[in-house]
PDB file of N, CA and C in Angstrom:
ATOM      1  N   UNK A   1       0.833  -1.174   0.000  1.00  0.00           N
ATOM      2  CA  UNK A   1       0.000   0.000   0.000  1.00  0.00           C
ATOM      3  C   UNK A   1       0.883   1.245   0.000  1.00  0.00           C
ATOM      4  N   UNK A   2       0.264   1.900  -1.034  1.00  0.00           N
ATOM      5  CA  UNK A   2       1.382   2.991  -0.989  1.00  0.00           C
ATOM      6  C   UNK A   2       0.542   4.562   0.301  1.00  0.00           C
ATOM      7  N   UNK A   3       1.498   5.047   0.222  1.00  0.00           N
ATOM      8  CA  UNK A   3       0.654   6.410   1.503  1.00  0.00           C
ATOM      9  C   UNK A   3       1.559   7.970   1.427  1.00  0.00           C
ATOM     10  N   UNK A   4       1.362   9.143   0.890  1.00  0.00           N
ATOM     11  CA  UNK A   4       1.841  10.840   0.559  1.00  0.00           C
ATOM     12  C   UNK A   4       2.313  10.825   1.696  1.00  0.00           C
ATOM     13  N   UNK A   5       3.529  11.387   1.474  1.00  0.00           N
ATOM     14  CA  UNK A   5       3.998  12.207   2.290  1.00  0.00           C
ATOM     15  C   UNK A   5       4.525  13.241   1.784  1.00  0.00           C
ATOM     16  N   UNK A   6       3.633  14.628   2.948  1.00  0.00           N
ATOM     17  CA  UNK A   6       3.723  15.749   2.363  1.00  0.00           C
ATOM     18  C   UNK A   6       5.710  16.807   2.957  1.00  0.00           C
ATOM     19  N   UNK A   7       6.120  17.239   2.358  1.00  0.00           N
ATOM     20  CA  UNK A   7       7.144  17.832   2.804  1.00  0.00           C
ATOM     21  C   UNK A   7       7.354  19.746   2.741  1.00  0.00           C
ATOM     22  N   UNK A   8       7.668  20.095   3.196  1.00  0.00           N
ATOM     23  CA  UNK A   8       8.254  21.525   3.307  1.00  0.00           C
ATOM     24  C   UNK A   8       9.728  21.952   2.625  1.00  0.00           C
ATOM     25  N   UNK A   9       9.731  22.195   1.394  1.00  0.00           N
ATOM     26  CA  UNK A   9      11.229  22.621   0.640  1.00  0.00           C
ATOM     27  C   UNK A   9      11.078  23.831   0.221  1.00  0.00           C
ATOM     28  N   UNK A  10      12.666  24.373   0.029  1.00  0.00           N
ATOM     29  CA  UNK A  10      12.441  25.755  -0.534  1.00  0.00           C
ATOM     30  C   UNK A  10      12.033  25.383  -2.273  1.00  0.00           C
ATOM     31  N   UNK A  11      11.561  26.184  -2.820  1.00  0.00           N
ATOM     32  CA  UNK A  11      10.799  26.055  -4.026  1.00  0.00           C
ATOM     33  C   UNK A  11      12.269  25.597  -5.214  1.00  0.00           C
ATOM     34  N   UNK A  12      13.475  26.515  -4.940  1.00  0.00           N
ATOM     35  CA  UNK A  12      14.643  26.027  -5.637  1.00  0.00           C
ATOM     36  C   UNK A  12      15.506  24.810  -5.358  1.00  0.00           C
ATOM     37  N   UNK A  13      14.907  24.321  -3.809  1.00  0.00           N
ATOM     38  CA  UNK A  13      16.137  23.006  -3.890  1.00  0.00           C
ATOM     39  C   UNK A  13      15.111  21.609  -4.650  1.00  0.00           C
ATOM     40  N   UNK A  14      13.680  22.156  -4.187  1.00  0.00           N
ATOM     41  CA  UNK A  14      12.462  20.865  -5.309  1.00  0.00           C
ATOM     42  C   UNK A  14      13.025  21.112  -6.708  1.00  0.00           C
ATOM     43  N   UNK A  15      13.074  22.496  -6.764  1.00  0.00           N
ATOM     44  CA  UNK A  15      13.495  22.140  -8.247  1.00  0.00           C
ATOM     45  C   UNK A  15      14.361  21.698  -8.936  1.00  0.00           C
ATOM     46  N   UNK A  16      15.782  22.034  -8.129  1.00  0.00           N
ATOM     47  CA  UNK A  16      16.772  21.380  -9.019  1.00  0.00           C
ATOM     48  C   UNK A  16      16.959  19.917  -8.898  1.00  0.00           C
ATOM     49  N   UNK A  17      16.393  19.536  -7.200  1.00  0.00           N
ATOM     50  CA  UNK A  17      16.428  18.013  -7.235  1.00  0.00           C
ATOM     51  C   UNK A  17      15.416  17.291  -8.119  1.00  0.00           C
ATOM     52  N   UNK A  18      14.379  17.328  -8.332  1.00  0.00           N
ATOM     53  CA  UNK A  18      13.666  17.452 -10.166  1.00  0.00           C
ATOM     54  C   UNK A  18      14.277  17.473 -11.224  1.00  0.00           C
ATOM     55  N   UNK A  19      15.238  18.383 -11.310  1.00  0.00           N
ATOM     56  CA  UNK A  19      15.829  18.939 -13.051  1.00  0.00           C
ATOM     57  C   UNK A  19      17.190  17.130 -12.592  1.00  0.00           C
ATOM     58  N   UNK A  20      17.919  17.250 -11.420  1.00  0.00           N
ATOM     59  CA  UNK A  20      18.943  16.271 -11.269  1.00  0.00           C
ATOM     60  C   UNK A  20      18.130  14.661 -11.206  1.00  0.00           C
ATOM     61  N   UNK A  21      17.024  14.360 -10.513  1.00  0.00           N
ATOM     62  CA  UNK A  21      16.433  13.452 -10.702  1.00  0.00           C
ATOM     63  C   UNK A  21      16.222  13.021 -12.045  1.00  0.00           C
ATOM     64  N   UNK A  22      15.948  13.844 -13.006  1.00  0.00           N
ATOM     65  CA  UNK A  22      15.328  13.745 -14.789  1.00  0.00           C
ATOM     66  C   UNK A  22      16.415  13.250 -15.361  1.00  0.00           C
ATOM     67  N   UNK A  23      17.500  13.791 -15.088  1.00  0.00           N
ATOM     68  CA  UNK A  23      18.530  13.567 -15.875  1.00  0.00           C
ATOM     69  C   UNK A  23      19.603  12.465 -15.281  1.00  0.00           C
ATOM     70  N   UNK A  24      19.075  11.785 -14.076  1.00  0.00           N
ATOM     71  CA  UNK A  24      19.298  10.496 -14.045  1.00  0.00           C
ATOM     72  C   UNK A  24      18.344   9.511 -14.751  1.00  0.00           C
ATOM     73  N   UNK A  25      17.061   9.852 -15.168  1.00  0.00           N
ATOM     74  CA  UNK A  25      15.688   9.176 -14.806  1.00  0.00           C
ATOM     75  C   UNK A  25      15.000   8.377 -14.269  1.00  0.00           C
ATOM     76  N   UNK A  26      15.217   9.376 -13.440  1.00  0.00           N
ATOM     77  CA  UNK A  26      14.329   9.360 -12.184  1.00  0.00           C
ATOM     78  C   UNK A  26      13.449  10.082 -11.791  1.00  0.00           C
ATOM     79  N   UNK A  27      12.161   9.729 -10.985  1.00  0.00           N
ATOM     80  CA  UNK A  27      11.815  10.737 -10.634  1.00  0.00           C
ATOM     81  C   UNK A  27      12.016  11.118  -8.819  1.00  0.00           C
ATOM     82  N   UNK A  28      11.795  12.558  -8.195  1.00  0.00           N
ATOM     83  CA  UNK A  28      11.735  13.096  -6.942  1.00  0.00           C
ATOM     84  C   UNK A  28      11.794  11.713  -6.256  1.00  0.00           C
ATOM     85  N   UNK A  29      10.814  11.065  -6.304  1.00  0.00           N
ATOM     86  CA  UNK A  29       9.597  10.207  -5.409  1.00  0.00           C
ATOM     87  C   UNK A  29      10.680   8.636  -5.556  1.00  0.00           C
ATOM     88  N   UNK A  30      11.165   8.412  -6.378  1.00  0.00           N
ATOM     89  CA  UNK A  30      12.126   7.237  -6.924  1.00  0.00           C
ATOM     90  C   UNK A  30      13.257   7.689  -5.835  1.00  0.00           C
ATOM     91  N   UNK A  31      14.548   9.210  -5.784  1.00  0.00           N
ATOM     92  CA  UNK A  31      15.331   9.831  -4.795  1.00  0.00           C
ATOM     93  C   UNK A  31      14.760   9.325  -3.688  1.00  0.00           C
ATOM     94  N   UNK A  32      13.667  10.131  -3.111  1.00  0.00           N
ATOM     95  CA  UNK A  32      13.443  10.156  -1.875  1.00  0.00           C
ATOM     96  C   UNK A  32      12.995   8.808  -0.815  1.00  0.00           C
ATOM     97  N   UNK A  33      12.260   7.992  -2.168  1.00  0.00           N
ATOM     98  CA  UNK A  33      12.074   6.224  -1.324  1.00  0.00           C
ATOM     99  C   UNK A  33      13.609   5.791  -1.003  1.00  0.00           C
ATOM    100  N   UNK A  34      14.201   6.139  -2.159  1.00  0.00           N
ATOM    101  CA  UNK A  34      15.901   5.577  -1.664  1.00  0.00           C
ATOM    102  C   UNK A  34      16.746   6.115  -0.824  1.00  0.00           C
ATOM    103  N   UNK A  35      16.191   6.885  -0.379  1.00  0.00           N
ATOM    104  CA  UNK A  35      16.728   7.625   0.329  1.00  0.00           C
ATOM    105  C   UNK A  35      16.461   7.353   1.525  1.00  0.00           C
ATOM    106  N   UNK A  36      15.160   6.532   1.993  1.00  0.00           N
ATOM    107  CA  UNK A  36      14.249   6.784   3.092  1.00  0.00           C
ATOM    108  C   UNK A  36      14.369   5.422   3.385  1.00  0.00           C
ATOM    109  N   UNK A  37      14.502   4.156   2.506  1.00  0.00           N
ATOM    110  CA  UNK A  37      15.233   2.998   2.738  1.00  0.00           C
ATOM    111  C   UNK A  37      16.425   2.711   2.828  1.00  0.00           C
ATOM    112  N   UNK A  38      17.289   3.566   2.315  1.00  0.00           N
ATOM    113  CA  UNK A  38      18.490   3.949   2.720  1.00  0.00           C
ATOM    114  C   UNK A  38      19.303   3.718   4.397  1.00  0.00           C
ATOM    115  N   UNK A  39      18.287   4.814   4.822  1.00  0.00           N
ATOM    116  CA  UNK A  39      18.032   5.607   6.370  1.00  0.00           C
ATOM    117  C   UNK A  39      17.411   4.385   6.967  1.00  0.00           C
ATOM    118  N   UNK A  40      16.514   3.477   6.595  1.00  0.00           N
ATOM    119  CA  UNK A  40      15.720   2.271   6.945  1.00  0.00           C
ATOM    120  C   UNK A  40      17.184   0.840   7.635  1.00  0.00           C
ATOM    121  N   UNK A  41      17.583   0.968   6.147  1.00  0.00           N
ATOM    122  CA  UNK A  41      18.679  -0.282   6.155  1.00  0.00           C
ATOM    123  C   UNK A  41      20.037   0.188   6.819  1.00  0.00           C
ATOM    124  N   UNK A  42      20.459   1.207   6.727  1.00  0.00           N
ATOM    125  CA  UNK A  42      21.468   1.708   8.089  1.00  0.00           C
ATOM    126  C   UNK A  42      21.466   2.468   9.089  1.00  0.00           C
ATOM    127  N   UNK A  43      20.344   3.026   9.144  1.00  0.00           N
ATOM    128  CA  UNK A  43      19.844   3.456  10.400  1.00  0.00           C
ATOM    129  C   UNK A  43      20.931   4.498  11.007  1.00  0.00           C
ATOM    130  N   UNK A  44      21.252   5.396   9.668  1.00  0.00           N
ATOM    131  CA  UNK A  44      22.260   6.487   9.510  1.00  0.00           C
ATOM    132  C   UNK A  44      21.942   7.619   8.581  1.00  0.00           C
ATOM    133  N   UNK A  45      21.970   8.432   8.818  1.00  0.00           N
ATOM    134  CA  UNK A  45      21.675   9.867   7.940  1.00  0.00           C
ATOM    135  C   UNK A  45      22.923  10.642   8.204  1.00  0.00           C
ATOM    136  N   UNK A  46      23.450  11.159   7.049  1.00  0.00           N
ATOM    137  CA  UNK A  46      24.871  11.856   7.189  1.00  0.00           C
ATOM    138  C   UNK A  46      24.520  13.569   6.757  1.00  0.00           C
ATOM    139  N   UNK A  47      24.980  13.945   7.763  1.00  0.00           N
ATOM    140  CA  UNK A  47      24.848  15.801   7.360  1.00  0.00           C
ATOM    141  C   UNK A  47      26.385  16.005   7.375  1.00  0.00           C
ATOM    142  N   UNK A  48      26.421  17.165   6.626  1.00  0.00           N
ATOM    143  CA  UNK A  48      28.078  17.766   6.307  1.00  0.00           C
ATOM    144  C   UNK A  48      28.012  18.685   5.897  1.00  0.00           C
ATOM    145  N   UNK A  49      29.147  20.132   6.239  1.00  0.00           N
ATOM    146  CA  UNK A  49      28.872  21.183   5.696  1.00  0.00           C
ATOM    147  C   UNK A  49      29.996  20.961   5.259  1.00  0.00           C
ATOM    148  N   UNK A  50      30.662  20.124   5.396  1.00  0.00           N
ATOM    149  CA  UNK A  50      32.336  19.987   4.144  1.00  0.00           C
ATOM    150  C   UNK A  50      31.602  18.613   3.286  1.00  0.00           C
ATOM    151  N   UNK A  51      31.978  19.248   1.687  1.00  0.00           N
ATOM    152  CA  UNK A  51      31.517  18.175   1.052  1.00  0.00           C
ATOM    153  C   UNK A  51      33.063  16.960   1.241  1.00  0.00           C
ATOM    154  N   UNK A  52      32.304  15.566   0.664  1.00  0.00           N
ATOM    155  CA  UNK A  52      32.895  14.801   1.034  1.00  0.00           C
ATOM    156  C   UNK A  52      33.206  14.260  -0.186  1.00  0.00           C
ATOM    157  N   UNK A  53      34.545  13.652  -0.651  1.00  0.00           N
ATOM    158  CA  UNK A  53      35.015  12.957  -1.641  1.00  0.00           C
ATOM    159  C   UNK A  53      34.299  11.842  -2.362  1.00  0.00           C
ATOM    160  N   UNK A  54      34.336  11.966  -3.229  1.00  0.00           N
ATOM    161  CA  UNK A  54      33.301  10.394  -3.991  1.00  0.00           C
ATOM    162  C   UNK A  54      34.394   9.803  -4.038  1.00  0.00           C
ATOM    163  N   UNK A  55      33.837   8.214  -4.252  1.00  0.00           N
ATOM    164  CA  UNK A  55      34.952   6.956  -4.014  1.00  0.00           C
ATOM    165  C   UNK A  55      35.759   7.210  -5.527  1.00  0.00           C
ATOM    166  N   UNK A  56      35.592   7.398  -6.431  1.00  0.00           N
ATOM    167  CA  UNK A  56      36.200   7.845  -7.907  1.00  0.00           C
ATOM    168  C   UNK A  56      37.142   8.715  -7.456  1.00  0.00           C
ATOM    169  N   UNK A  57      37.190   9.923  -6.819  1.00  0.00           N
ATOM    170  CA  UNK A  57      38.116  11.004  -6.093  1.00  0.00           C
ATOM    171  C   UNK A  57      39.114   9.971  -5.263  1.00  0.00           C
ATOM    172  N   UNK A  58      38.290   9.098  -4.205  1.00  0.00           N
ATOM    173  CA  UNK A  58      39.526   8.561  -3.402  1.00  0.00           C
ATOM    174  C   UNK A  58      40.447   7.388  -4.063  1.00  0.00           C
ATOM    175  N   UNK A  59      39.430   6.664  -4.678  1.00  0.00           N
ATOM    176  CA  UNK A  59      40.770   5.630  -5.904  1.00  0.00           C
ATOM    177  C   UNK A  59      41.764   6.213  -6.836  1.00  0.00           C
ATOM    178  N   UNK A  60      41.747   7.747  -7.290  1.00  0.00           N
ATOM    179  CA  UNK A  60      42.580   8.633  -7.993  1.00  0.00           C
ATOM    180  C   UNK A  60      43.533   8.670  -7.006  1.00  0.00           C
ATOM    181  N   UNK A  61      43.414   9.793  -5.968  1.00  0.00           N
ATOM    182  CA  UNK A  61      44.244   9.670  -5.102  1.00  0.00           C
ATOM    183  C   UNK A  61      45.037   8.263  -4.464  1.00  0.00           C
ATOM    184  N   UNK A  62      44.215   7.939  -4.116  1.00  0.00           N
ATOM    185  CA  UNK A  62      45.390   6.662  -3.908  1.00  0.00           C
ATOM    186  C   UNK A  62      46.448   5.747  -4.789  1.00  0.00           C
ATOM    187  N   UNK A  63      46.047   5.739  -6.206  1.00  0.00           N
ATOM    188  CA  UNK A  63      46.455   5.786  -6.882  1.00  0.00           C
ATOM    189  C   UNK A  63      47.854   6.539  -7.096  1.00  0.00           C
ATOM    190  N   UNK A  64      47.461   7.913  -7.333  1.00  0.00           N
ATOM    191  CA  UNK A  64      48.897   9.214  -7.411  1.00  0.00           C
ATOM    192  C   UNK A  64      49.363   8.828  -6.270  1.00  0.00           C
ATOM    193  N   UNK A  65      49.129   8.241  -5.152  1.00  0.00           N
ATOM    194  CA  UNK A  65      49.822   7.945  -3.746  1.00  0.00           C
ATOM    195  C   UNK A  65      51.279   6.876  -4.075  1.00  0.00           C
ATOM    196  N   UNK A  66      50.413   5.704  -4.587  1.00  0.00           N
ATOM    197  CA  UNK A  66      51.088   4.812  -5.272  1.00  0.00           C
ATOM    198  C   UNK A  66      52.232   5.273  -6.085  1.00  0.00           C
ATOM    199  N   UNK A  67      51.401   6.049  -7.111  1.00  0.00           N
ATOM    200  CA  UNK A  67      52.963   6.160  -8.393  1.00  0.00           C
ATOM    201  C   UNK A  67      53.662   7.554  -7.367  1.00  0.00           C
ATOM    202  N   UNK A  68      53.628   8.355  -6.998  1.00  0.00           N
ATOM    203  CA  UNK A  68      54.577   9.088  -6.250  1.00  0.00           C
ATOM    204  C   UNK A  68      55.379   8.152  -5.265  1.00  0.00           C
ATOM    205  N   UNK A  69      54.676   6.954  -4.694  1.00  0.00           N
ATOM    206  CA  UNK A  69      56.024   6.054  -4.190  1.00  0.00           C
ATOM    207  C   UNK A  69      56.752   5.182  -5.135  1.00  0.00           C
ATOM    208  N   UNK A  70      56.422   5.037  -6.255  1.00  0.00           N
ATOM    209  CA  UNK A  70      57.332   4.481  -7.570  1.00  0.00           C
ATOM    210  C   UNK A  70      58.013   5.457  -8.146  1.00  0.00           C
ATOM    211  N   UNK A  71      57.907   6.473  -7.731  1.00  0.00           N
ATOM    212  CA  UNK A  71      57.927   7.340  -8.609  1.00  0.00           C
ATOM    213  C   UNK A  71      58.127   7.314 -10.186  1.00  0.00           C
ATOM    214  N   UNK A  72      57.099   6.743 -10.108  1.00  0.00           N
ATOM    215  CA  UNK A  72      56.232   7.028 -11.536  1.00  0.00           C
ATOM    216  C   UNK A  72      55.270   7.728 -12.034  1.00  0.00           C
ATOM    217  N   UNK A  73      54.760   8.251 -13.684  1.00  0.00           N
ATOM    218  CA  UNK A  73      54.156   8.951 -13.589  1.00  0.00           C
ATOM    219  C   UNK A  73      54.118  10.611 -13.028  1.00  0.00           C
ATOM    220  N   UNK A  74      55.439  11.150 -12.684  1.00  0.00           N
ATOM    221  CA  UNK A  74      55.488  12.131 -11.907  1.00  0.00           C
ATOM    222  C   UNK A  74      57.168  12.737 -12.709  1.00  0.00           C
ATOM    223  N   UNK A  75      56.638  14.419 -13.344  1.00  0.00           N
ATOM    224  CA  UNK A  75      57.661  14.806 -13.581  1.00  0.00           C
ATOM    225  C   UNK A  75      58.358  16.036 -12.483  1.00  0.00           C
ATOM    226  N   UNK A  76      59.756  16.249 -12.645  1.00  0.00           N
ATOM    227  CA  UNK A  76      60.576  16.785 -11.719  1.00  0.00           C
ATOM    228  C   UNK A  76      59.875  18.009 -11.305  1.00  0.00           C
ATOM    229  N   UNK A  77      60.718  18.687 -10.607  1.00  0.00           N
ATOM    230  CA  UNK A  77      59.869  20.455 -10.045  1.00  0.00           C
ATOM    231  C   UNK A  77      60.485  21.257 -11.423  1.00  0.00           C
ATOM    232  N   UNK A  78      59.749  22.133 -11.713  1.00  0.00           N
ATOM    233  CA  UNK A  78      60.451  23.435 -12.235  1.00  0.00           C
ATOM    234  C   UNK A  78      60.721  24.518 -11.603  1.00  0.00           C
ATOM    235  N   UNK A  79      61.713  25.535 -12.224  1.00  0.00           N
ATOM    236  CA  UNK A  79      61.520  26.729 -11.535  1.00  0.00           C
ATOM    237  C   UNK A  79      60.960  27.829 -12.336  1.00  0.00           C
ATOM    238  N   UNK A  80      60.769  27.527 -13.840  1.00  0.00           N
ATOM    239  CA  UNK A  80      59.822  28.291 -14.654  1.00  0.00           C
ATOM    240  C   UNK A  80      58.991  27.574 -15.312  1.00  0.00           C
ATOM    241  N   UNK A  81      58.194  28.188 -15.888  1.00  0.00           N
ATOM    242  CA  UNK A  81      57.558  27.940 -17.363  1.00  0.00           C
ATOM    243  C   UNK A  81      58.006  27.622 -18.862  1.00  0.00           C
ATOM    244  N   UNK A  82      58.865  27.989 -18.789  1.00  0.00           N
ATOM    245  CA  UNK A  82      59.757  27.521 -19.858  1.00  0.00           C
ATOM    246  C   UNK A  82      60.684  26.294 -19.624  1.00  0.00           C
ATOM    247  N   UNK A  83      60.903  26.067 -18.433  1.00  0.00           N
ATOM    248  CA  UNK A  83      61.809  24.716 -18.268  1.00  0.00           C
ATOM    249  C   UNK A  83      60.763  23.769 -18.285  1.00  0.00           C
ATOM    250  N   UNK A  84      59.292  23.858 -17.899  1.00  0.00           N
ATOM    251  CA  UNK A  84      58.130  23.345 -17.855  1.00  0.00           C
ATOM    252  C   UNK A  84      57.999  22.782 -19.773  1.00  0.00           C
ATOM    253  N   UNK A  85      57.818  24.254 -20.361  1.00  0.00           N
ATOM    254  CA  UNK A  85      57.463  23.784 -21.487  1.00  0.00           C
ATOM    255  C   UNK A  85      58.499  22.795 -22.126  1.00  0.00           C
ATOM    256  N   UNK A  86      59.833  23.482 -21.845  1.00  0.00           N
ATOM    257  CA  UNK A  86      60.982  22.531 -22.420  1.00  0.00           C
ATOM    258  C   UNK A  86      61.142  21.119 -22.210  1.00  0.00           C
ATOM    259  N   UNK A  87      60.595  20.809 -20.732  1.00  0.00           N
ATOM    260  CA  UNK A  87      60.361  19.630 -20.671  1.00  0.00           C
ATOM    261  C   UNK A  87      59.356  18.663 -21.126  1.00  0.00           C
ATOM    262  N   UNK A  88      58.351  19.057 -21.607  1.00  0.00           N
ATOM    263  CA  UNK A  88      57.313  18.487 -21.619  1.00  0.00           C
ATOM    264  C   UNK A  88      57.213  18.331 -23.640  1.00  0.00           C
ATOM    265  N   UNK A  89      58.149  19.438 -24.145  1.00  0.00           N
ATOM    266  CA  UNK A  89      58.529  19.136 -25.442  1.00  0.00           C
ATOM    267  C   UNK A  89      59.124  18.046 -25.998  1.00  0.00           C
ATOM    268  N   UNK A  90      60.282  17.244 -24.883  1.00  0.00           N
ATOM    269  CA  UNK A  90      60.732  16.671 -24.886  1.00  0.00           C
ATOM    270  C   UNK A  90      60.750  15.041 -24.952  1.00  0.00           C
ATOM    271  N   UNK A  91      59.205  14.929 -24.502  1.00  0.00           N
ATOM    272  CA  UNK A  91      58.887  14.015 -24.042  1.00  0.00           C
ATOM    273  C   UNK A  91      58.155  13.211 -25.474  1.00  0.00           C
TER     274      UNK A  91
END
């Protein structure tokens, strides 16, 4: 059985979560059940006023972690722009 639930948003965050829902396709109501089973199945809701890294961000980084201890992948310091370009001509 399904049952409304009514909510209180500012008129611009319904909307863009709408315009971002569409262009997953999805709709609001699709977000917010997952969201609400989400909260159901871990019995956790996360607030943050520092955004937080997506796992794509942290496998990059760890990654460059990696080849900076091979040092691989990683060219020397410069002290200009031109030793920059010169180097990178080179290559």
């Amino acid at each position: 059985m399904k049952t409304v639930i009514n909510i209180k948003t500012e008129k611009e965050v319904k909307e863009n979560a709408q315009k971002l829902a569409k262009e997953l396709g999805l709709s609001l109501s699709d977000v917010l059940n997952a969201s609400l089973r989400n909260f159901i199945r871990t019995r956790e809701v996360y607030f943050s006023h520092t955004p937080r890294m997506t796992r794509e961000l942290e496998e990059r980084i760890e990654e460059a972690r990696k080849d900076f201890a091979l040092k691989k992948n990683w060219s020397p310091g410069f002290d200009s722009a031109e030793e920059a370009i010169k180097y990178l001509e080179s290559r």
